[in-house]
Each structure stands twice: as structure tokens, then as C-alpha cells.
C-alpha atoms as a PDB file:
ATOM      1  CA  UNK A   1      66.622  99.979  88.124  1.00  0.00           C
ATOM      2  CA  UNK A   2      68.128 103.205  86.206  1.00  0.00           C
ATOM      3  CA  UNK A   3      69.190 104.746  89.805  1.00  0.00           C
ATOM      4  CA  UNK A   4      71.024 101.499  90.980  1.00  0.00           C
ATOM      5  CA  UNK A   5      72.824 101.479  87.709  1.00  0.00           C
ATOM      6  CA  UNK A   6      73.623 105.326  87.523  1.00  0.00           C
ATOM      7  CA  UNK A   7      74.619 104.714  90.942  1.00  0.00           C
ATOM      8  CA  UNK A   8      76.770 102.592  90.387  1.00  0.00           C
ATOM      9  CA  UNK A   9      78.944 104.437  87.188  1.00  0.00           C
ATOM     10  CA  UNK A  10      78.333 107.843  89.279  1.00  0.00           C
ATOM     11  CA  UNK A  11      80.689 106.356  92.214  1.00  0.00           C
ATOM     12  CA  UNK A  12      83.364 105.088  89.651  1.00  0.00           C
ATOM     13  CA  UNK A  13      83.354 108.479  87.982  1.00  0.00           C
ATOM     14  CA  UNK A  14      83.372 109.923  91.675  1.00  0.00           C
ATOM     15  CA  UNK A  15      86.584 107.911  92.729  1.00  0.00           C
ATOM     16  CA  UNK A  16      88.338 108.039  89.207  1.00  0.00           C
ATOM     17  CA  UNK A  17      88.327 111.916  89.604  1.00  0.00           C
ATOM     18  CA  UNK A  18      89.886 111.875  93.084  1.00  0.00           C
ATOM     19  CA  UNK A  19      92.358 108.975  91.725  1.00  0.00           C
ATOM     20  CA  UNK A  20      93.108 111.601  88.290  1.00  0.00           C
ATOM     21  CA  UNK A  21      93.347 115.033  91.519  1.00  0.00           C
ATOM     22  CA  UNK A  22      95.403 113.230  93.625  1.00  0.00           C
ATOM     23  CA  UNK A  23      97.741 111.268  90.307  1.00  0.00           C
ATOM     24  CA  UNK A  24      98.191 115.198  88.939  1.00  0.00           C
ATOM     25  CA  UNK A  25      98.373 117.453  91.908  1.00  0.00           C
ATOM     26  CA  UNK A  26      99.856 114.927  94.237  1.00  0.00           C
ATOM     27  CA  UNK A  27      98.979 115.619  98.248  1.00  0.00           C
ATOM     28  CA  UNK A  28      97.585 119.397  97.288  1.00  0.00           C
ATOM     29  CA  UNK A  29      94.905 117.745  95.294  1.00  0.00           C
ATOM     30  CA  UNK A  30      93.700 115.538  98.025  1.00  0.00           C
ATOM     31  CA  UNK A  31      93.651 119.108 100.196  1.00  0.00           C
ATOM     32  CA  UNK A  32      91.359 120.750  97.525  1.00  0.00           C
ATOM     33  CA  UNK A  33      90.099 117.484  96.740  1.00  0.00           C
ATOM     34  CA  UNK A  34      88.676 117.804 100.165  1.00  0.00           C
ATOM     35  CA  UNK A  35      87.262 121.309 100.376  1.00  0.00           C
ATOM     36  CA  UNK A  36      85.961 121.074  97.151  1.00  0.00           C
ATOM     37  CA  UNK A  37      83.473 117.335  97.633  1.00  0.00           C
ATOM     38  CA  UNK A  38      82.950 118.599 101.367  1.00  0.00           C
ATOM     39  CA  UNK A  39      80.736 121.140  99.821  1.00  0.00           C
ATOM     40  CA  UNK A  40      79.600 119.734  96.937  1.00  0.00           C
ATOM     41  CA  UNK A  41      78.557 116.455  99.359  1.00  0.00           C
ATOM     42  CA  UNK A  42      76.356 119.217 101.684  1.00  0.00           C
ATOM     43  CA  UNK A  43      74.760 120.720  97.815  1.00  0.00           C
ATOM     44  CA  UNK A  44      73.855 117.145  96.899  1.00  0.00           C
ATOM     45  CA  UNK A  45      72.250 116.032 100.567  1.00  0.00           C
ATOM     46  CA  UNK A  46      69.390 118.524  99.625  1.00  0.00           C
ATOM     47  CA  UNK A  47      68.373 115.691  96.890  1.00  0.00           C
ATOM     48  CA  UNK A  48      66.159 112.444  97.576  1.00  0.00           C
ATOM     49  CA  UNK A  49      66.394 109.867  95.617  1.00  0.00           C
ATOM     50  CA  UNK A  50      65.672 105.945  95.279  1.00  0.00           C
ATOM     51  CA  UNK A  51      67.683 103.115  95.383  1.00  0.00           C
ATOM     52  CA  UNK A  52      67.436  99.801  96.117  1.00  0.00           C
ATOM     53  CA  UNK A  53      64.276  99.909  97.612  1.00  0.00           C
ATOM     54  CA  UNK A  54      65.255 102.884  99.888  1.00  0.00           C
ATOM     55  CA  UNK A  55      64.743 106.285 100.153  1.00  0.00           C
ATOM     56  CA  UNK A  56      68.210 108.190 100.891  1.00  0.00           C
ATOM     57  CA  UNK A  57      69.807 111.388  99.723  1.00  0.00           C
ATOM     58  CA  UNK A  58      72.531 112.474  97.563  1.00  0.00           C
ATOM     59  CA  UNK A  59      76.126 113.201  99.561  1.00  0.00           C
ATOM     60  CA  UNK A  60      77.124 110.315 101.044  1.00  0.00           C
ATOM     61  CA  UNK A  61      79.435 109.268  97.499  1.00  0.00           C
ATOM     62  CA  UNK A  62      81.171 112.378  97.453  1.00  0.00           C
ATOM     63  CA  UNK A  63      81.466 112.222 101.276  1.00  0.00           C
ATOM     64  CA  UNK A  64      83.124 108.861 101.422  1.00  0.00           C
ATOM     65  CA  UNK A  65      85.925 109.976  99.130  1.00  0.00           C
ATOM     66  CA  UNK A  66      86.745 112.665 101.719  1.00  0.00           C
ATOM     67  CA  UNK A  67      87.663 109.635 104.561  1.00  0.00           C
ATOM     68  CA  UNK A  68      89.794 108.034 101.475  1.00  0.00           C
ATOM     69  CA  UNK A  69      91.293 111.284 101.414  1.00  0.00           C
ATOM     70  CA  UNK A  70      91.984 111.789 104.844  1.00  0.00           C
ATOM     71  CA  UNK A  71      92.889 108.054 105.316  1.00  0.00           C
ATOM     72  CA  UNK A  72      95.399 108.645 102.340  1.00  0.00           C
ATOM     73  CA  UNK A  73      96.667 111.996 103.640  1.00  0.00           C
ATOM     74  CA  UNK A  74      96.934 109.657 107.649  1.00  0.00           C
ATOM     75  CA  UNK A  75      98.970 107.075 105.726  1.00  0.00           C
ATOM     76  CA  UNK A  76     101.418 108.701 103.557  1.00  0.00           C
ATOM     77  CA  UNK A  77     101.885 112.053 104.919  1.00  0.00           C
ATOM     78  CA  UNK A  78     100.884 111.863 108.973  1.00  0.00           C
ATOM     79  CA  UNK A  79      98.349 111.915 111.244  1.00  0.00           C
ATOM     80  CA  UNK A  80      99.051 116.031 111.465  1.00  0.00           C
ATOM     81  CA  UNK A  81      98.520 116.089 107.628  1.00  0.00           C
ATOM     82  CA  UNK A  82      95.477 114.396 108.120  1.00  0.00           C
ATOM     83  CA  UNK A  83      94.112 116.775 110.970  1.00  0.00           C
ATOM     84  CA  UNK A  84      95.097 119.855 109.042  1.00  0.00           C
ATOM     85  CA  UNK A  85      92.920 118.352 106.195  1.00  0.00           C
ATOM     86  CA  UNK A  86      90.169 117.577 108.497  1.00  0.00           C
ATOM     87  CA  UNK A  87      90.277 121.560 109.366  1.00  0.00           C
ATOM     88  CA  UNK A  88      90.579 122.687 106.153  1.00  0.00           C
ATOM     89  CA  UNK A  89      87.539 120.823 105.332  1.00  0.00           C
ATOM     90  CA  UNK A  90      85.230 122.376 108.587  1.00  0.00           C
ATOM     91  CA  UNK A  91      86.141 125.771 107.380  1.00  0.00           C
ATOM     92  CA  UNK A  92      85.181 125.798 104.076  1.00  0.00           C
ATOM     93  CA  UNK A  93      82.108 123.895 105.173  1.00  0.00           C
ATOM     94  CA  UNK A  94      81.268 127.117 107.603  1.00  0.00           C
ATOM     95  CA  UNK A  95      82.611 129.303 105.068  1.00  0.00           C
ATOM     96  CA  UNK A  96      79.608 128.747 102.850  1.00  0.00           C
ATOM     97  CA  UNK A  97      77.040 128.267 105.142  1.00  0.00           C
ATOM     98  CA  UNK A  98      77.688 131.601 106.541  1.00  0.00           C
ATOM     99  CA  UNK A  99      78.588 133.461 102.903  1.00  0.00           C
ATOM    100  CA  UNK A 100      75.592 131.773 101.632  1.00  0.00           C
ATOM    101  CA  UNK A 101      72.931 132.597 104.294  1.00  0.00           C
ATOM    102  CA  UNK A 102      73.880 136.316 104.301  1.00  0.00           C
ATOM    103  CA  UNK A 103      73.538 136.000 100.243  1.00  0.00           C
ATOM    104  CA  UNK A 104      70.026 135.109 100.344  1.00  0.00           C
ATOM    105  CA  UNK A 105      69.621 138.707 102.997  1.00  0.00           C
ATOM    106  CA  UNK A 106      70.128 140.506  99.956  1.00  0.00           C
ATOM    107  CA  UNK A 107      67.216 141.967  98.614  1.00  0.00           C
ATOM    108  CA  UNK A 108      66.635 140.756  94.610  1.00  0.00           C
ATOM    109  CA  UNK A 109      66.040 142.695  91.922  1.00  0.00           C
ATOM    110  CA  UNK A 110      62.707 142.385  90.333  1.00  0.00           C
ATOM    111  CA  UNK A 111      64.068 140.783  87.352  1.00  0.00           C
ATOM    112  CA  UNK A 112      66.050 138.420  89.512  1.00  0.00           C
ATOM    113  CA  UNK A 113      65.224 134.471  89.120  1.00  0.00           C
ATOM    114  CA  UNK A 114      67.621 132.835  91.287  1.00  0.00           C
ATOM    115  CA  UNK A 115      66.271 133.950  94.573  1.00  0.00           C
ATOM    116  CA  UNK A 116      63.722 131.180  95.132  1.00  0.00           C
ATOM    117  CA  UNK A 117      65.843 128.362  93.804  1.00  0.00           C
ATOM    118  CA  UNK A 118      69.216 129.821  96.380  1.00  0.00           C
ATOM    119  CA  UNK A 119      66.812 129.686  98.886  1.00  0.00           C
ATOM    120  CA  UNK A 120      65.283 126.510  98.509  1.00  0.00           C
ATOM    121  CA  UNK A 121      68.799 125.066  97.734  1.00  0.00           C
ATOM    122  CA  UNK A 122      70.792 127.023 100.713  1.00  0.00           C
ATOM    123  CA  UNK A 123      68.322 128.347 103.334  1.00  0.00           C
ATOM    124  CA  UNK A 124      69.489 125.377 105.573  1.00  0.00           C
ATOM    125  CA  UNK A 125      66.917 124.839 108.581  1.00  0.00           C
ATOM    126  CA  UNK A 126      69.795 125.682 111.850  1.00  0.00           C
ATOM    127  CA  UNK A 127      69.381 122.337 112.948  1.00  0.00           C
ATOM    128  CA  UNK A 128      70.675 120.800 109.574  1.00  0.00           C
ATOM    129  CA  UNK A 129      73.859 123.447 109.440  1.00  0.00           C
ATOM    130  CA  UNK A 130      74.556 122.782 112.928  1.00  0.00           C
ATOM    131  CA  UNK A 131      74.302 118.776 112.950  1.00  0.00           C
ATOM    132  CA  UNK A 132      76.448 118.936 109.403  1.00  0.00           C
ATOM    133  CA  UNK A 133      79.348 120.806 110.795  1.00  0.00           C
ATOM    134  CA  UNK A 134      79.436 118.775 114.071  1.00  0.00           C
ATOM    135  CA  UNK A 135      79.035 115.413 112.515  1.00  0.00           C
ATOM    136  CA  UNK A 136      81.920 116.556 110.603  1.00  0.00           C
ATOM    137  CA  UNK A 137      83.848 117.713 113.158  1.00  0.00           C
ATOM    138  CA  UNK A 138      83.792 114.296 115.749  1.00  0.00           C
ATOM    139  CA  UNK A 139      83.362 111.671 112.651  1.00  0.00           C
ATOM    140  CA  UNK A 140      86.574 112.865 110.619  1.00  0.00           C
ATOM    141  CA  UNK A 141      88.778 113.600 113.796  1.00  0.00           C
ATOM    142  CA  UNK A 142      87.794 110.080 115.030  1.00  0.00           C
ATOM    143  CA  UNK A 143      88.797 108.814 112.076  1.00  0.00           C
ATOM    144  CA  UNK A 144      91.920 110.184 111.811  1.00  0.00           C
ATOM    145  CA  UNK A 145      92.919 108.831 115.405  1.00  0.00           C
ATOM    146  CA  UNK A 146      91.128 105.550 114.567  1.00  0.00           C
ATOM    147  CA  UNK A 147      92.998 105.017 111.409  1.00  0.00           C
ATOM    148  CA  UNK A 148      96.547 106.123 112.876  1.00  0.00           C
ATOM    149  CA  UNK A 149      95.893 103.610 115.978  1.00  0.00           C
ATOM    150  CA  UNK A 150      95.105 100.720 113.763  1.00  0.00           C
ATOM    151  CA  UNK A 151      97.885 101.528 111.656  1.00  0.00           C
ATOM    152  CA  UNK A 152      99.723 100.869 114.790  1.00  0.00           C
ATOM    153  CA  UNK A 153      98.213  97.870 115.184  1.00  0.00           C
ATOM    154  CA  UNK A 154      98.466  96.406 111.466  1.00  0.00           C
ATOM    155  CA  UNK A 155     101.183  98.455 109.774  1.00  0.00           C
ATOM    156  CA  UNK A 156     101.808  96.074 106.797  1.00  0.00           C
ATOM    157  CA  UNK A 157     101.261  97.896 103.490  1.00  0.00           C
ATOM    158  CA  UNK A 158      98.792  94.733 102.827  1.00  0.00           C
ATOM    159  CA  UNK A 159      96.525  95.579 105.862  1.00  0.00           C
ATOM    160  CA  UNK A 160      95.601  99.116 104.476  1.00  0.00           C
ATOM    161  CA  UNK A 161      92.124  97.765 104.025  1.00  0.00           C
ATOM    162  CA  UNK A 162      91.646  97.048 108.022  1.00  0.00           C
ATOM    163  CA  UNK A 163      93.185 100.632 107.977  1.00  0.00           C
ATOM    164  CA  UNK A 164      90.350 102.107 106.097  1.00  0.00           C
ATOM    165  CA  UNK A 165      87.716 100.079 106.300  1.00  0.00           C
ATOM    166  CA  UNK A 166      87.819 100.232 110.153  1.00  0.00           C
ATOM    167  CA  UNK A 167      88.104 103.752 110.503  1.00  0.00           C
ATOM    168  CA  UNK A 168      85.669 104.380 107.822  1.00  0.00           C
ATOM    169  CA  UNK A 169      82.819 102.432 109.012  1.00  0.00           C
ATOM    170  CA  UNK A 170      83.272 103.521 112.994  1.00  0.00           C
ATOM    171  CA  UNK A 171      83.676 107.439 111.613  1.00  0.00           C
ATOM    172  CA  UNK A 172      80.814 107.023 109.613  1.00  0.00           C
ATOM    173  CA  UNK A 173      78.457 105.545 112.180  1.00  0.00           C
ATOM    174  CA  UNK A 174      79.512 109.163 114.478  1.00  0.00           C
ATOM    175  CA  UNK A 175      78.764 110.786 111.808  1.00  0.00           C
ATOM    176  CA  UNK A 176      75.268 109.323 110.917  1.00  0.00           C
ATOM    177  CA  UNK A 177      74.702 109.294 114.545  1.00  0.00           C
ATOM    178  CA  UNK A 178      75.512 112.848 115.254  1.00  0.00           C
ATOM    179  CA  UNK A 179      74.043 114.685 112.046  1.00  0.00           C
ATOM    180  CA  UNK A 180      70.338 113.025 112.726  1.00  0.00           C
ATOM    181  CA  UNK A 181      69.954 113.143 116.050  1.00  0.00           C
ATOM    182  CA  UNK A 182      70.778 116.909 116.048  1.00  0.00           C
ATOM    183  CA  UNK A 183      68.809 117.288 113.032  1.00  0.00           C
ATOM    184  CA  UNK A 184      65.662 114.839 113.511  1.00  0.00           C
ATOM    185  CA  UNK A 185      65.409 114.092 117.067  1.00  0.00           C
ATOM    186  CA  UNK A 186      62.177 115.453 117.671  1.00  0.00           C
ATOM    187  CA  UNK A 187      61.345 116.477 114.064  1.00  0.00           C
ATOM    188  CA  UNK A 188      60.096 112.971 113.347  1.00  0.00           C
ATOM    189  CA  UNK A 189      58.721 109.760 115.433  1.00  0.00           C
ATOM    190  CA  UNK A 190      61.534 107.935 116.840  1.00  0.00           C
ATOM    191  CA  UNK A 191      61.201 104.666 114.616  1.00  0.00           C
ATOM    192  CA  UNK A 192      61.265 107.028 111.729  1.00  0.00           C
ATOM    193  CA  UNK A 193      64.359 108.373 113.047  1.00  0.00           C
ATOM    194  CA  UNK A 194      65.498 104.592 113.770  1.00  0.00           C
ATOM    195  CA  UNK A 195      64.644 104.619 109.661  1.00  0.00           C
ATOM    196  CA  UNK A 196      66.678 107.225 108.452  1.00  0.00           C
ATOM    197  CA  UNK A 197      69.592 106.622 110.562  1.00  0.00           C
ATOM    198  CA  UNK A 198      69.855 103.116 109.424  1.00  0.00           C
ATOM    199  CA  UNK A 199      69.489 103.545 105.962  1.00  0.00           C
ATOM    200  CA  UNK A 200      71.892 106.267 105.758  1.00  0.00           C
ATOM    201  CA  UNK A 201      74.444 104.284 107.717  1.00  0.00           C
ATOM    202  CA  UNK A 202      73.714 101.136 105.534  1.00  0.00           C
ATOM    203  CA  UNK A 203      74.220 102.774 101.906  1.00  0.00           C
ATOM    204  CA  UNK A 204      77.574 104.654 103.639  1.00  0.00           C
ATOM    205  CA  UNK A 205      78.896 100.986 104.073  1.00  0.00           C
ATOM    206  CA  UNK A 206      78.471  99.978 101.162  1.00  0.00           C
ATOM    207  CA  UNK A 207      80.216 102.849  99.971  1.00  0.00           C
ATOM    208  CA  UNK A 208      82.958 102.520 102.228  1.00  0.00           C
ATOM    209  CA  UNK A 209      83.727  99.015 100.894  1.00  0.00           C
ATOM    210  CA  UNK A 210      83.584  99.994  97.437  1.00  0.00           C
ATOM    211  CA  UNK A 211      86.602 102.786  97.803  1.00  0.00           C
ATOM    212  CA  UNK A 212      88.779 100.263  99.080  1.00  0.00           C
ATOM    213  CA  UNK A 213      90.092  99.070  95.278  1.00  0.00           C
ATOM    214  CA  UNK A 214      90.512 103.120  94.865  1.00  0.00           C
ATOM    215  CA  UNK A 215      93.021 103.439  97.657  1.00  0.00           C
ATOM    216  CA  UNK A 216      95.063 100.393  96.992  1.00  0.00           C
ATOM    217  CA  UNK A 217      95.605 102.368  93.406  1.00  0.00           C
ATOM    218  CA  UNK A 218      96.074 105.774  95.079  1.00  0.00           C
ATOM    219  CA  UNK A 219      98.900 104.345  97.195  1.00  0.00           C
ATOM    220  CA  UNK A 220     101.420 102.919  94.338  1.00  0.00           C
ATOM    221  CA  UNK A 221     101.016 106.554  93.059  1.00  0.00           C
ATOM    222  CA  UNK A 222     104.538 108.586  93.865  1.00  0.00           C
ATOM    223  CA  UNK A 223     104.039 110.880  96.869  1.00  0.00           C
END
């Protein structure tokens, strides 16, 4: 049970640091708050762990508070605040993919020791790189469009958990849907496909749920 209960305390640590970013730095922390967990989320995926009887990787924490950021940037600041987030977020994604492949083309020195572990940790397979930065791409534009069209349809300021649950949990289904068929399609048997895809969806919507509390709290925070 220790990874269910570290689990747990390593999401409220995740979403009390983005509540302390965004408290201090106001909406320029939720910007770098953004670049910042979009690539830590993409260091952690390389992980397996597990929990609750299921095997899933490390990420999808760290990933959900970039929708509560986007959400929050959507529904204090504007849907164009949100899509400029959204881009900020693909470009420092690509930005280290690319940097990083071309630093593991360097040739080490024979005292070097990093080599093997940089490789292991950022010599992404194409597939994986390409179905990361697409899945980005269509889940967090969809949910910025979801989110500002159900804040159309329930605007009060006690229906921001419709808001972001609802925009969360469609978003995140794209994005599950997106980053393994372009990455495991093929790769494995279809029902272990079916596997993966539903577990990762499943522990994202749990997650999802959990950061409403955090956003409620973000939002009485000046602007």
C-alpha cells in the first residue's frame, strides 16, 4: 500500500505548489507553471509504477495540473490567454525533445557517466515524441474550447466544477486516445492496447476530480 499512500501526499504536494506559483507570481506563474510540469510530466512518463492493482506510469499528476492551469488561465483571463498557454506549453515540449536528442549525438568523453542514463531517460522511440506532442496539441486546444463553451452554458461562479471537470475528462480521453494509438497501435495486441488505454484514462479521472478543491482555492486568489 506505500504507492497508494505516497500517491496520494505526492498529488497534494503537486497541487499545493501550483496553488503557492500561481498565489506568488499571479497569471505568470500559471505560464511557467505550465512549461515547467509539461516537461517534467514527459521526464516522469518514462517511470512504471503500481497502484491500486494497476500498472501505470508517472506524468499523469503533474499533467492534470496543466488543464487546472489552462482552465484557470480560460476563466479568469480568456480563452486567448488560455490558447497562448496551450502554445507556450507545445513549444517547450518540442524544445526539449529536439535539444535533447541532438545532446545525446554528442560523442562522450571516456570519463563521461551520464551518457547511458540521458539515453535511456531521453532517447524517446519517434512514435512516443510524436504521439506526446500531438496528444498535446488536440487534448489541450479541445479543452480550452470545451471549457469556454460550457462556461457559456453554466457561467455561475458555483458551476466552475462542470467547467473543469467537463473539459478535463473529454480533453483527457483525446489525449489518452491520441498518445497510444500513435504510440502502441501495432506495438502491442489490441486488448493490451484496450489495457493501457483504459487504465491510463481511469487513474487521469481520478485525478481530474481530485484538482477540483484546488481550483475553487485558486479562484478567490486576487488576479
Amino acid at each position: 500500500m506505500f504507492n497508494e499512500w505516497f500517491g496520494v501526499l505526492f498529488v497534494i504536494i503537486n497541487f499545493t505548489i501550483f496553488l503557492a506559483m500561481y498565489r506568488m507570481f499571479g497569471r505568470t506563474g500559471l505560464y511557467v507553471w505550465i512549461g515547467t510540469a509539461t516537461i517534467l510530466a514527459n521526464l516522469q512518463v518514462v517511470k512504471t509504477i503500481e497502484v491500486f492493482g494497476l500498472t501505470a506510469t508517472l506524468g499523469n499528476t503533474m499533467y492534470a495540473t496543466v488543464f487546472l492551469a489552462t482552465d484557470l488561465l480560460n476563466e479568469r483571463y480568456g480563452k486567448e490567454a488560455a490558447r497562448k498557454a496551450v502554445w507556450l506549453g507545445f513549444f517547450t515540449l518540442l524544445m526539449m525533445t529536439v535539444i535533447m536528442q541532438m545532446v545525446l549525438v554528442f560523442e562522450p568523453h571516456p570519463s563521461d557517466f551520464a551518457q547511458g542514463s540521458m539515453e535511456q531517460l531521453f532517447g524517446l522511440m519517434p512514435r512516443i515524441a510524436i504521439g506526446s506532442l500531438a496528444a498535446y496539441l488536440v487534448s489541450q486546444f479541445a479543452d480550452v474550447y470545451i471549457f469556454s463553451y460550457l462556461k457559456n452554458k453554466f457561467p455561475k461562479e458555483s458551476q466552475f466544477w462542470i467547467r473543469n471537470n467537463g473539459s478535463t475528462m473529454i480533453s483527457q480521453l483525446l489525449d489518452t486516445l491520441v498518445f497510444t494509438s500513435i504510440a502502441f497501435i501495432g506495438a502491442f495486441p489490441a486488448d493490451v492496447w484496450l489495457e493501457i488505454f483504459l487504465t491510463t484514462y481511469l487513474l487521469k479521472w481520478l485525478i481530474a476530480l481530485v484538482d477540483t478543491p484546488f481550483g475553487y482555492i485558486a479562484k478567490r486568489f486576487p488576479k
